[in-house]
Protein backbone atom coordinates (compact mmCIF):
# COMPACT_ATOMS: atom_id res chain seq x y z
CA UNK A 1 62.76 74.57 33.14
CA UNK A 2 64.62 76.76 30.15
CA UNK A 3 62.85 74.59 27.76
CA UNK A 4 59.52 75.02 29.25
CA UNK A 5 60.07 78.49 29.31
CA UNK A 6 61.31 78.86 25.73
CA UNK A 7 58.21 77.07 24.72
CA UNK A 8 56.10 79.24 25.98
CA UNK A 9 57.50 82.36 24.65
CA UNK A 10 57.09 80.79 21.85
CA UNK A 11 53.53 79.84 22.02
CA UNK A 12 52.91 83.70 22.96
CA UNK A 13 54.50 85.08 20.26
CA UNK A 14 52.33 82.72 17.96
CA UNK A 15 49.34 83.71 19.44
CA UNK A 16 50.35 87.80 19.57
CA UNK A 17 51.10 87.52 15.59
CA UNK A 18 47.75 85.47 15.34
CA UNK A 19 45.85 88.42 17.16
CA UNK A 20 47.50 90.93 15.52
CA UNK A 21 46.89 89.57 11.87
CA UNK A 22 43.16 89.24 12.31
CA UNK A 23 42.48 92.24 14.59
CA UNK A 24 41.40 94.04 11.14
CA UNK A 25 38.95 91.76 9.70
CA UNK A 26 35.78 92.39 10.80
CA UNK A 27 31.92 90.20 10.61
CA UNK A 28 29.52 91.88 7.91
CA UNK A 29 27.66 91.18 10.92
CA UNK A 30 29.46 93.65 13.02
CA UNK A 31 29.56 96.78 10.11
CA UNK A 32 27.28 99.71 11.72
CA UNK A 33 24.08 100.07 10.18
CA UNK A 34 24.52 102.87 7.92
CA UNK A 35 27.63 101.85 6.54
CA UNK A 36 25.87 98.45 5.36
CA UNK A 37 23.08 100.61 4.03
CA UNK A 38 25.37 103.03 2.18
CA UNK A 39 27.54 100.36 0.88
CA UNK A 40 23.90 98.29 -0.58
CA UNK A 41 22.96 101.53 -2.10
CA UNK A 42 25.95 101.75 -4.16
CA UNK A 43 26.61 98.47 -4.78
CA UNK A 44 23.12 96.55 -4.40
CA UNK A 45 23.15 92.36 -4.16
CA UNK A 46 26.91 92.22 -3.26
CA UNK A 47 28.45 90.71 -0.55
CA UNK A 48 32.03 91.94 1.15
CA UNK A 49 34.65 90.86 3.42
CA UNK A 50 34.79 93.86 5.88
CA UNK A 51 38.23 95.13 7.35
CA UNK A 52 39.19 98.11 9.72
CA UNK A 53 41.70 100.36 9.10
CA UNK A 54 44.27 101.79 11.27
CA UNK A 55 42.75 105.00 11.18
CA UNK A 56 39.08 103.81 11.96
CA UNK A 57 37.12 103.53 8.52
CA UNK A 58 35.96 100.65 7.44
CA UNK A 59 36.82 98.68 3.68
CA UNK A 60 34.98 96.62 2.05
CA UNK A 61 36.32 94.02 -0.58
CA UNK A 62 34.50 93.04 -3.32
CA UNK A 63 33.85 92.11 -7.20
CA UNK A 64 31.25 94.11 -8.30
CA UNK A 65 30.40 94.51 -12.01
CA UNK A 66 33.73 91.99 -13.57
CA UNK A 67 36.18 94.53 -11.28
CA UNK A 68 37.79 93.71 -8.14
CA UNK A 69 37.16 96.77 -6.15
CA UNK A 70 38.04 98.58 -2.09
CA UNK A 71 35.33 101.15 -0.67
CA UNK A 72 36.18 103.08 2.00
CA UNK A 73 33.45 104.41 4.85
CA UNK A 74 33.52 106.35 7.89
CA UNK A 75 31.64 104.30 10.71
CA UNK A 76 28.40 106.80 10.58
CA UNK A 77 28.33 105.42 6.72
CA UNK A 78 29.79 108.66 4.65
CA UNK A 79 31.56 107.14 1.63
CA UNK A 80 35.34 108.28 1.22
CA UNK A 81 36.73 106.58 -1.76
CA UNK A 82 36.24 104.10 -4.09
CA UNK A 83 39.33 102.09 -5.74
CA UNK A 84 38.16 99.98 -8.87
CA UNK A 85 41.09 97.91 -10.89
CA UNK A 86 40.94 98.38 -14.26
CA UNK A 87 42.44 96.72 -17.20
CA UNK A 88 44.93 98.99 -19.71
CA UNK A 89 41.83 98.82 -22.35
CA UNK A 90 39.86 100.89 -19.54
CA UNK A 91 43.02 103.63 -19.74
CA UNK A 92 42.24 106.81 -21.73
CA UNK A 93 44.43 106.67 -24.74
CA UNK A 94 46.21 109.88 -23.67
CA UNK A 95 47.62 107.93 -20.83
CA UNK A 96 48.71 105.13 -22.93
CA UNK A 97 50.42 107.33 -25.31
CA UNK A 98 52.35 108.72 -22.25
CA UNK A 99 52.93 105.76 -21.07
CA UNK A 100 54.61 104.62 -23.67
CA UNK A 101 56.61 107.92 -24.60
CA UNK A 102 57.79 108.17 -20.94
CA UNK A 103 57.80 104.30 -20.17
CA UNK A 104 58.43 102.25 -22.93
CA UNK A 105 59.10 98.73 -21.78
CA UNK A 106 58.88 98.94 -17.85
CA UNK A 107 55.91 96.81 -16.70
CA UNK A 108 52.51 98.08 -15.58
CA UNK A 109 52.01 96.28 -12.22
CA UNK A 110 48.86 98.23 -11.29
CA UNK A 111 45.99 99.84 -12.70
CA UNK A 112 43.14 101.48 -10.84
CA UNK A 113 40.25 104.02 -11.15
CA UNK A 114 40.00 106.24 -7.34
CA UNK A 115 37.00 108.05 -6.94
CA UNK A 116 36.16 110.10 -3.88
CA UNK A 117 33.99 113.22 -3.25
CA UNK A 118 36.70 115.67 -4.24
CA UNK A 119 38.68 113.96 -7.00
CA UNK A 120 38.35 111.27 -9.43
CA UNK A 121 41.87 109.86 -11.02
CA UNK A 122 43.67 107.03 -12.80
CA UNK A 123 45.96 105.41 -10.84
CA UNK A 124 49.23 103.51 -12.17
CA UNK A 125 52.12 101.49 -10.54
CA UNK A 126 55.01 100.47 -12.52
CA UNK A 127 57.14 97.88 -11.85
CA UNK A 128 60.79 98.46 -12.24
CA UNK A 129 63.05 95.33 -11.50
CA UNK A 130 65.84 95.78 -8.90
CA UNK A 131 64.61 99.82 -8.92
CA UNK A 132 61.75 101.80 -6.80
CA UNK A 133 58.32 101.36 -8.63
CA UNK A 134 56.92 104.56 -9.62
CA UNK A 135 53.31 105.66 -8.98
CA UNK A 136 51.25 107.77 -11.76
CA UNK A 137 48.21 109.95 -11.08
CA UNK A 138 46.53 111.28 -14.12
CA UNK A 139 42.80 112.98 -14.28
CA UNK A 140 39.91 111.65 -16.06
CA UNK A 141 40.82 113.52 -19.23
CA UNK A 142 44.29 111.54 -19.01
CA UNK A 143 46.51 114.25 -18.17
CA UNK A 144 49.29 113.34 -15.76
CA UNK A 145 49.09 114.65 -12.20
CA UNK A 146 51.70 116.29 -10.22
């Protein structure tokens, strides 16, 4: 009987971490409306895989124009932000000069352009081995963000 039991605990927690790992991903199918419609309007012929976030937008995931990029949407199809990876050749040279006065030899793990309706910024992760990463905002102009 123990063994029968234990089985099925087992069995239940495999199913709970099942549920819980695909409760985000959601159908294109299933996006409202006006979210699909925003999202073509930006970004017209592209397809997405479609996730909910914890705090109810929705994100797309996409390649669009040679860049991996994450939009961000409120269900009634308002655009938050817009996360684009770039490449270090897309970095103004102002950050790449501070990168390398501030930062010489710790890796760049990260690079990304954010846009939203207020702000628009570089983004940068650096990877320090066996240390906290750090994360770099600068502005469009390349000036470092506080």
């Amino acid at each position: 009987m123990k063994l029968k039991n234990l089985f099925l605990c087992l069995a239940m927690a495999a199913m709970a971490m099942f549920n819980v790992s695909c409760d985000d991903d959601v159908n294109s199918s299933d996006v409202p409306a006006a979210v699909m419609a925003t999202f073509q309007k930006m970004f017209p012929n592209t397809t997405a895989q479609w996730e909910k976030e914890k705090h109810g937008q929705l994100k797309a995931d996409f390649n669009f124009d040679y860049h991996e990029m994450e939009v961000w949407f409120q269900n009634d199809g308002t655009w938050v932000r817009t996360k684009k990876d770039i490449s270090a050749s897309e970095l103004p040279q102002k950050v790449l000069d501070y990168l390398d006065a501030n930062y010489k030899g710790v890796e760049i793990d990260d690079m990304d352009w954010v846009e939203s309706p207020t702000e628009k910024y570089y983004f940068v992760e650096l990877d320090r081995e066996n240390r906290k990463d750090i994360y770099l905002k600068f502005s469009e102009a390349g000036e470092l963000i506080d």
